[in-house]
N, C-alpha and C. Protein backbone atom coordinates (compact mmCIF):
# COMPACT_ATOMS: atom_id res chain seq x y z
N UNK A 1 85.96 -8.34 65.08
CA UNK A 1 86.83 -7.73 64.09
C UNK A 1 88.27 -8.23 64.24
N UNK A 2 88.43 -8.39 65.24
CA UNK A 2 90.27 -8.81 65.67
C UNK A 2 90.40 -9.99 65.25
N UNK A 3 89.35 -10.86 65.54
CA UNK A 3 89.09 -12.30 64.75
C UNK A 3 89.66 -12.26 63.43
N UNK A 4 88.64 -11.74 62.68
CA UNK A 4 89.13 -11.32 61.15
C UNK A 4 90.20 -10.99 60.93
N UNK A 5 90.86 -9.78 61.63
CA UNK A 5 92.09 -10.10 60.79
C UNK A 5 93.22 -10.88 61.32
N UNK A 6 93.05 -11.17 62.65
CA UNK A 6 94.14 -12.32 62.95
C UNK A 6 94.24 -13.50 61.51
N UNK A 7 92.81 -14.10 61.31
CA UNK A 7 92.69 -14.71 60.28
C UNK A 7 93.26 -14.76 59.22
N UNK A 8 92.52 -13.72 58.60
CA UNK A 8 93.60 -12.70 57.49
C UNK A 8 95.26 -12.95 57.60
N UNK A 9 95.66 -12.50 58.49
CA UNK A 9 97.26 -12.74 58.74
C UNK A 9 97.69 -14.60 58.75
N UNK A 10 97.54 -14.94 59.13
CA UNK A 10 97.02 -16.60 59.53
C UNK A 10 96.87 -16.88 57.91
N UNK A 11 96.10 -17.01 57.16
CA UNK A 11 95.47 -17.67 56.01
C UNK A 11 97.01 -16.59 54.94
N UNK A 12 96.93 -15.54 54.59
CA UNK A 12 97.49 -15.01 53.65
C UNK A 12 99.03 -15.13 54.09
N UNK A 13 99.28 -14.96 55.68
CA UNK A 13 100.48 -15.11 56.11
C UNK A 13 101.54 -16.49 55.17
N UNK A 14 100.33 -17.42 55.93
CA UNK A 14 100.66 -19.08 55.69
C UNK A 14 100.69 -19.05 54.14
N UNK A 15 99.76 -18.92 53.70
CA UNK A 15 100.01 -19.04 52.06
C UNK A 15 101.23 -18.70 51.10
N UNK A 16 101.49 -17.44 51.25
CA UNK A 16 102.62 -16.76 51.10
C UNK A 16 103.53 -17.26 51.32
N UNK A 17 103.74 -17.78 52.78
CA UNK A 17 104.94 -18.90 53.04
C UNK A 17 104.97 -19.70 52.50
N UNK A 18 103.86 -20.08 52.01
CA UNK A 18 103.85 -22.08 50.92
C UNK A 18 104.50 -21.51 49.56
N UNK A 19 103.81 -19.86 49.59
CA UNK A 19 104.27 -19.86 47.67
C UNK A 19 106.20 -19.58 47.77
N UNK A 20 106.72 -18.97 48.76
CA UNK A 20 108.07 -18.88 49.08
C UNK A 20 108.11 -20.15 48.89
N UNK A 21 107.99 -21.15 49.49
CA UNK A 21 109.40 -22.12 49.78
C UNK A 21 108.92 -22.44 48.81
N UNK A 22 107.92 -22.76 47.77
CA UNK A 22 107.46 -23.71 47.08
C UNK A 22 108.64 -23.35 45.58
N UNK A 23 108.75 -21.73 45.45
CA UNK A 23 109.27 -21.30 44.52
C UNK A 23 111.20 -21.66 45.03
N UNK A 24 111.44 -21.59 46.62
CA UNK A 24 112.84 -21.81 46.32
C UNK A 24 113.22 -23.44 46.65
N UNK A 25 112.01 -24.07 46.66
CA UNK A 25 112.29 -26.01 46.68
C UNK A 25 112.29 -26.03 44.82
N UNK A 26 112.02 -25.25 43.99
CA UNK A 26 111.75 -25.60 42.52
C UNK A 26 113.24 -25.01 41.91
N UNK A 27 113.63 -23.90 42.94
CA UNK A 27 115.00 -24.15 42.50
C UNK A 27 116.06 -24.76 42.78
N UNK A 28 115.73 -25.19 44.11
CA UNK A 28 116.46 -26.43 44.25
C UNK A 28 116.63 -27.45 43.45
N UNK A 29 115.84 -28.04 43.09
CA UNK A 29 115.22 -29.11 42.37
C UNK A 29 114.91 -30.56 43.17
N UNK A 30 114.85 -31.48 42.52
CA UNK A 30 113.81 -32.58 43.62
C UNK A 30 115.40 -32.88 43.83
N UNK A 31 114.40 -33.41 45.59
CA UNK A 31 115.30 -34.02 46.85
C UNK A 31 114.28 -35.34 46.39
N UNK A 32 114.97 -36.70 46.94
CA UNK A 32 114.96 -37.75 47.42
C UNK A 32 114.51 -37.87 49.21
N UNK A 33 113.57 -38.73 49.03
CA UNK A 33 114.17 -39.10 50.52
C UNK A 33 114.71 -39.88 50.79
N UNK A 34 115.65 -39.55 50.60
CA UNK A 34 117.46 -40.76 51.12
C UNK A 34 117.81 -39.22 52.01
N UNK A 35 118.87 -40.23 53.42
CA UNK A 35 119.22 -39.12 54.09
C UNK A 35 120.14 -37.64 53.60
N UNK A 36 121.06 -38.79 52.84
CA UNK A 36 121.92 -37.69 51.60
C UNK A 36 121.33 -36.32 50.96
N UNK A 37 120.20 -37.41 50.11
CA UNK A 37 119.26 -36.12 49.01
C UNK A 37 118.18 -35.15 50.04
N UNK A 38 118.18 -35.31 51.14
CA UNK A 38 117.25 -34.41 52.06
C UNK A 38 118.37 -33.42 52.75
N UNK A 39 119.57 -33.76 53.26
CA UNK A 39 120.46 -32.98 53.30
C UNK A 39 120.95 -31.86 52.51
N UNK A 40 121.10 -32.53 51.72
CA UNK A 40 121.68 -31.72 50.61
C UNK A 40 120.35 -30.52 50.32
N UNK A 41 119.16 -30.76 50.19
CA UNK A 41 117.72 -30.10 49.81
C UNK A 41 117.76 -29.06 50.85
N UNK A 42 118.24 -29.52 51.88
CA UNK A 42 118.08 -28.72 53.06
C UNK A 42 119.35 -27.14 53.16
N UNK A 43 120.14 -28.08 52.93
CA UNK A 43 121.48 -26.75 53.02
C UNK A 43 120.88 -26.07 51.70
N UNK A 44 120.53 -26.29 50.40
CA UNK A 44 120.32 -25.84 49.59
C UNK A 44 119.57 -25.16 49.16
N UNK A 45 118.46 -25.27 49.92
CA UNK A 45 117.14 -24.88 50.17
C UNK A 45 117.51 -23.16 51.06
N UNK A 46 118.47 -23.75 51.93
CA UNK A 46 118.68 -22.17 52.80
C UNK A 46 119.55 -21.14 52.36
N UNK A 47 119.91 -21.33 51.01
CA UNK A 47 120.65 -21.36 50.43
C UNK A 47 119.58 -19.73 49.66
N UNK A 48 118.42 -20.23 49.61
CA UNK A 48 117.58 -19.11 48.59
C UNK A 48 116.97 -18.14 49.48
N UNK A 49 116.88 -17.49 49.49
CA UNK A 49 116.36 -16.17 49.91
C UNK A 49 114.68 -16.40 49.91
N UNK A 50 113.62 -17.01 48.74
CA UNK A 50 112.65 -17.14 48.96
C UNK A 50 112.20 -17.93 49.90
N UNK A 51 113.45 -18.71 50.72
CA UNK A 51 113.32 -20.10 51.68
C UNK A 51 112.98 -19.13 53.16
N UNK A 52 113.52 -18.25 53.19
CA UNK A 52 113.78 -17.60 54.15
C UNK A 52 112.88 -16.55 54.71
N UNK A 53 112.02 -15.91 53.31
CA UNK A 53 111.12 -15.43 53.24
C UNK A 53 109.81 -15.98 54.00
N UNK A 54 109.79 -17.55 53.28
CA UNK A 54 108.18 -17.89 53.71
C UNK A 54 108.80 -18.52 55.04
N UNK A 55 109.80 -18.81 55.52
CA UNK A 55 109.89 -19.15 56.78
C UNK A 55 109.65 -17.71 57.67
N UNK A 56 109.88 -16.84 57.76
CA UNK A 56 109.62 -15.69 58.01
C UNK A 56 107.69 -15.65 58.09
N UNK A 57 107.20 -15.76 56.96
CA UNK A 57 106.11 -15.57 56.78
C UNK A 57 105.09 -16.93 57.58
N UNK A 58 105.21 -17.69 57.20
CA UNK A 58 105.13 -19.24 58.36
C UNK A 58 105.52 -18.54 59.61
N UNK A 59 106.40 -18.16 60.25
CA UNK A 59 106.71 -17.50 61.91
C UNK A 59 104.89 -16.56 61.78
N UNK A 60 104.87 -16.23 61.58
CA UNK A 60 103.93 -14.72 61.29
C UNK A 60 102.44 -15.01 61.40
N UNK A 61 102.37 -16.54 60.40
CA UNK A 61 101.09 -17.21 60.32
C UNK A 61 100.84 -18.09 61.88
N UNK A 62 102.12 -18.59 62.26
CA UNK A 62 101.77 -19.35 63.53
C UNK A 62 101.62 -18.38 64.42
N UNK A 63 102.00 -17.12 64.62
CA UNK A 63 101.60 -16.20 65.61
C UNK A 63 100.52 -16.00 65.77
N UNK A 64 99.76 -15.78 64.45
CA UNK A 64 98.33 -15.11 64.37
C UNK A 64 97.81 -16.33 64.58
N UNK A 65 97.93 -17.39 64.67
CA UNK A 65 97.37 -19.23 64.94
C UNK A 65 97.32 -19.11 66.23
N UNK A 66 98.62 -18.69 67.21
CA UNK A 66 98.54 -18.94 68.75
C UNK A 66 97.83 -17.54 69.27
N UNK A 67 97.66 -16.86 68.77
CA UNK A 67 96.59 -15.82 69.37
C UNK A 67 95.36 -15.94 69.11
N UNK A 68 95.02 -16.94 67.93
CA UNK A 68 93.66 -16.63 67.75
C UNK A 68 93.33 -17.88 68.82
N UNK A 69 93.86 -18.83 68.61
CA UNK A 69 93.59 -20.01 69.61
C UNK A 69 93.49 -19.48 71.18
N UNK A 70 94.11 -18.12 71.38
CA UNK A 70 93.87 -17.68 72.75
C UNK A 70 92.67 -17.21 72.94
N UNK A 71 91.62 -16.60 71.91
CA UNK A 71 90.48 -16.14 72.48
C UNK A 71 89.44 -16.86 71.64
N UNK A 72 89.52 -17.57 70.71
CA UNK A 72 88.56 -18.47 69.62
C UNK A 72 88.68 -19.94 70.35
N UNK A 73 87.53 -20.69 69.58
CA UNK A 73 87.28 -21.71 69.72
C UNK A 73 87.94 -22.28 68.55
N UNK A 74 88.72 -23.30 69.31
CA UNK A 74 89.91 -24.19 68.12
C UNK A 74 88.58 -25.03 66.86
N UNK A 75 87.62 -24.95 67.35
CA UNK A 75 86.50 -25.60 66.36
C UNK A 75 86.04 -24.87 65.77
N UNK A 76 86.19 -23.35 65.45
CA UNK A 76 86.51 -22.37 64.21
C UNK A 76 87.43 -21.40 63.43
N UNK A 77 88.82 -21.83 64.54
CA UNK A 77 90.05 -21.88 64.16
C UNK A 77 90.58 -22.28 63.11
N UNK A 78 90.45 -23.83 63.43
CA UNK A 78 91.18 -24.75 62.61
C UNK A 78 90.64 -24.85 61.14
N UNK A 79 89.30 -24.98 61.04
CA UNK A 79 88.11 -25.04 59.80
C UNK A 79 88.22 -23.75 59.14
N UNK A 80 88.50 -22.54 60.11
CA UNK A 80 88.40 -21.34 59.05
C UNK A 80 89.80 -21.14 58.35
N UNK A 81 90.66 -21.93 59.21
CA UNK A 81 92.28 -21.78 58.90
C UNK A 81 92.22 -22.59 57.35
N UNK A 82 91.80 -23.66 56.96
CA UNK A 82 91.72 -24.47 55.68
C UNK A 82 90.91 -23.13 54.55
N UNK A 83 90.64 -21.72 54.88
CA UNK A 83 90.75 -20.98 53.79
C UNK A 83 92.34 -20.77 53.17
N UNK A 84 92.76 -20.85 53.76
CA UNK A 84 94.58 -21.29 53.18
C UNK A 84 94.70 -22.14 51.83
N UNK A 85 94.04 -23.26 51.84
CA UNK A 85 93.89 -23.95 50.61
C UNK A 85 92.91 -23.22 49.52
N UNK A 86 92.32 -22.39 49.67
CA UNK A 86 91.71 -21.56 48.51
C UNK A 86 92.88 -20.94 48.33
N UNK A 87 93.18 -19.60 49.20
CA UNK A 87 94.29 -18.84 48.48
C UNK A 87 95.77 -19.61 47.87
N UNK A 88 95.84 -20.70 48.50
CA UNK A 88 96.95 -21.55 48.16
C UNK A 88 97.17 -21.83 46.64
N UNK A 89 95.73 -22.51 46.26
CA UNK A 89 95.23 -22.89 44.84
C UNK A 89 95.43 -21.38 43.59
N UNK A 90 95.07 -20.63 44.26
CA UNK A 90 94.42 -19.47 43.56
C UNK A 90 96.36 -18.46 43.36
N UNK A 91 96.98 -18.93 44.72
CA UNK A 91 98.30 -18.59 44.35
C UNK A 91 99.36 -19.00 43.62
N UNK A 92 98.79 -20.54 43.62
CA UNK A 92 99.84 -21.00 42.88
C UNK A 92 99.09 -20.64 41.13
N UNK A 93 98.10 -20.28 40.85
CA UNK A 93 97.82 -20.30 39.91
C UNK A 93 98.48 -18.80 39.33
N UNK A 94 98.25 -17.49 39.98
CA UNK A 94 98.63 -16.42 40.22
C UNK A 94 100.66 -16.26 39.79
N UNK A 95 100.81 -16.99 41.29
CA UNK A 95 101.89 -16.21 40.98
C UNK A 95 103.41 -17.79 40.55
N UNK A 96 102.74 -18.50 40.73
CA UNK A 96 103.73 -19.80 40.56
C UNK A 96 103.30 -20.75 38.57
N UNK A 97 102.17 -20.29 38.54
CA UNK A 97 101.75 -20.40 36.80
C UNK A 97 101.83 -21.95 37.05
N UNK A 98 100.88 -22.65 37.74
CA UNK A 98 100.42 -23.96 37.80
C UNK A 98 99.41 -23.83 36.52
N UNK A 99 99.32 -25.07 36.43
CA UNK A 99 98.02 -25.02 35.77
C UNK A 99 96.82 -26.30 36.84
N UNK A 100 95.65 -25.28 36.63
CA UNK A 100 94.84 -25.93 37.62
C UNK A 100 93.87 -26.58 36.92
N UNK A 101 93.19 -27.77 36.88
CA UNK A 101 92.45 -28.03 36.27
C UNK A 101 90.73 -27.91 37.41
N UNK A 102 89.88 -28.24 36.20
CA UNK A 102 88.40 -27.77 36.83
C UNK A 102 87.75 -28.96 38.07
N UNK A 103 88.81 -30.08 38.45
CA UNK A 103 88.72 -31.49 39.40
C UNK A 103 89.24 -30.51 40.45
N UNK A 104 90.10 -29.79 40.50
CA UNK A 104 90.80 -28.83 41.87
C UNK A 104 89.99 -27.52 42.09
N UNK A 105 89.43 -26.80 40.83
CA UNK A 105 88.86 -25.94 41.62
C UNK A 105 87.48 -26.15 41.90
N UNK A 106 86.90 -27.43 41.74
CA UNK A 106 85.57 -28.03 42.32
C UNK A 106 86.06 -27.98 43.90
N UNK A 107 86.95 -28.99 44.25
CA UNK A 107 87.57 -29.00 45.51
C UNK A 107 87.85 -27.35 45.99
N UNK A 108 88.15 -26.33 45.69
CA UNK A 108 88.54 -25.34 46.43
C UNK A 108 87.08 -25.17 47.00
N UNK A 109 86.09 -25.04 45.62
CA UNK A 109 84.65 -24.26 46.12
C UNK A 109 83.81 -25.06 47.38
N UNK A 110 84.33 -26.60 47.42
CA UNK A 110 83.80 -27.11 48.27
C UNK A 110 84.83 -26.79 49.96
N UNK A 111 85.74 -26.66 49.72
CA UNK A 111 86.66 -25.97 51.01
C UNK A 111 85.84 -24.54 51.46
N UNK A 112 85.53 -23.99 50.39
CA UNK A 112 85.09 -22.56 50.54
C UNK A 112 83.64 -22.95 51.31
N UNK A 113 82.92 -23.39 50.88
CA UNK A 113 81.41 -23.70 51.18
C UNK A 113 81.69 -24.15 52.75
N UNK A 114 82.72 -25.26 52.82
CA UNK A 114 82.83 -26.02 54.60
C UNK A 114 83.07 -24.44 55.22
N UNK A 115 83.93 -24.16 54.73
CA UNK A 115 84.83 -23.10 56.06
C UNK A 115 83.12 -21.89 55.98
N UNK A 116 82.75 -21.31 55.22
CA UNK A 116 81.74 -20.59 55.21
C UNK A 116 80.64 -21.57 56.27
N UNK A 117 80.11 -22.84 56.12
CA UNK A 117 79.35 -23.46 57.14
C UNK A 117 80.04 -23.43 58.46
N UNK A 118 81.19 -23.32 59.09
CA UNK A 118 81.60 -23.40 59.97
C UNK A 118 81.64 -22.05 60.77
N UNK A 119 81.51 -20.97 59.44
CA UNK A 119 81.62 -19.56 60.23
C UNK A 119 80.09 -19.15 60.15
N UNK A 120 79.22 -19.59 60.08
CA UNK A 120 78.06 -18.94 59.78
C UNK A 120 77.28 -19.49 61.27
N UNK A 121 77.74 -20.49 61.52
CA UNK A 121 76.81 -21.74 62.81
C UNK A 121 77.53 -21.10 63.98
């Protein structure tokens, strides 16, 4: 059970953090990678409150990562951790208004199917 929800925290933690920064890198707007335009992305970036958030939330996900790695096997760690890219997909669709087409959510169901083979064996 502790498994689970370390997980839980880990997968929804991390996600959450992707949909933060993802929403305050869009108000940034695009960086370059020139040293200049990554600078600038960077002060600007810390600049948003949602930046700060999913860094917060990222701290939270790597916690529940270094504890589960303390009593799990990193060879159902890591595989169950890529449920992140389902909720990822499913968040940005949710709460960031991507549009997803039916080539990506073939790919989620096949993420879903691995990580389910990895927890079932």
């Amino acid at each position: 059970m502790r498994t689970v929800v370390a997980l839980g925290i880990l997968v929804l933690a991390g996600t959450a953090g992707d949909l933060a920064i993802a929403r305050a890198m869009k108000r940034v707007g695009h960086v370059q990678l020139r040293p200049s335009s990554l600078l600038r992305g960077i002060v600007d970036s810390l600049r948003q409150a949602w930046m700060w958030i999913g860094l917060i939330l990222h701290a939270a996900a790597f916690a529940a990562f270094l504890t589960l790695l303390s009593w799990a096997d990193v060879s159902v760690v890591v595989p169950a951790s890529a449920l992140s890219y389902v909720t990822g997909v499913a968040g940005a669709k949710l709460f960031l208004r991507e549009r997803i087409d039916g080539d990506r959510w073939v790919g989620v169901l096949l993420i879903a199917l691995g990580v389910a083979l990895v927890l079932a064996g």
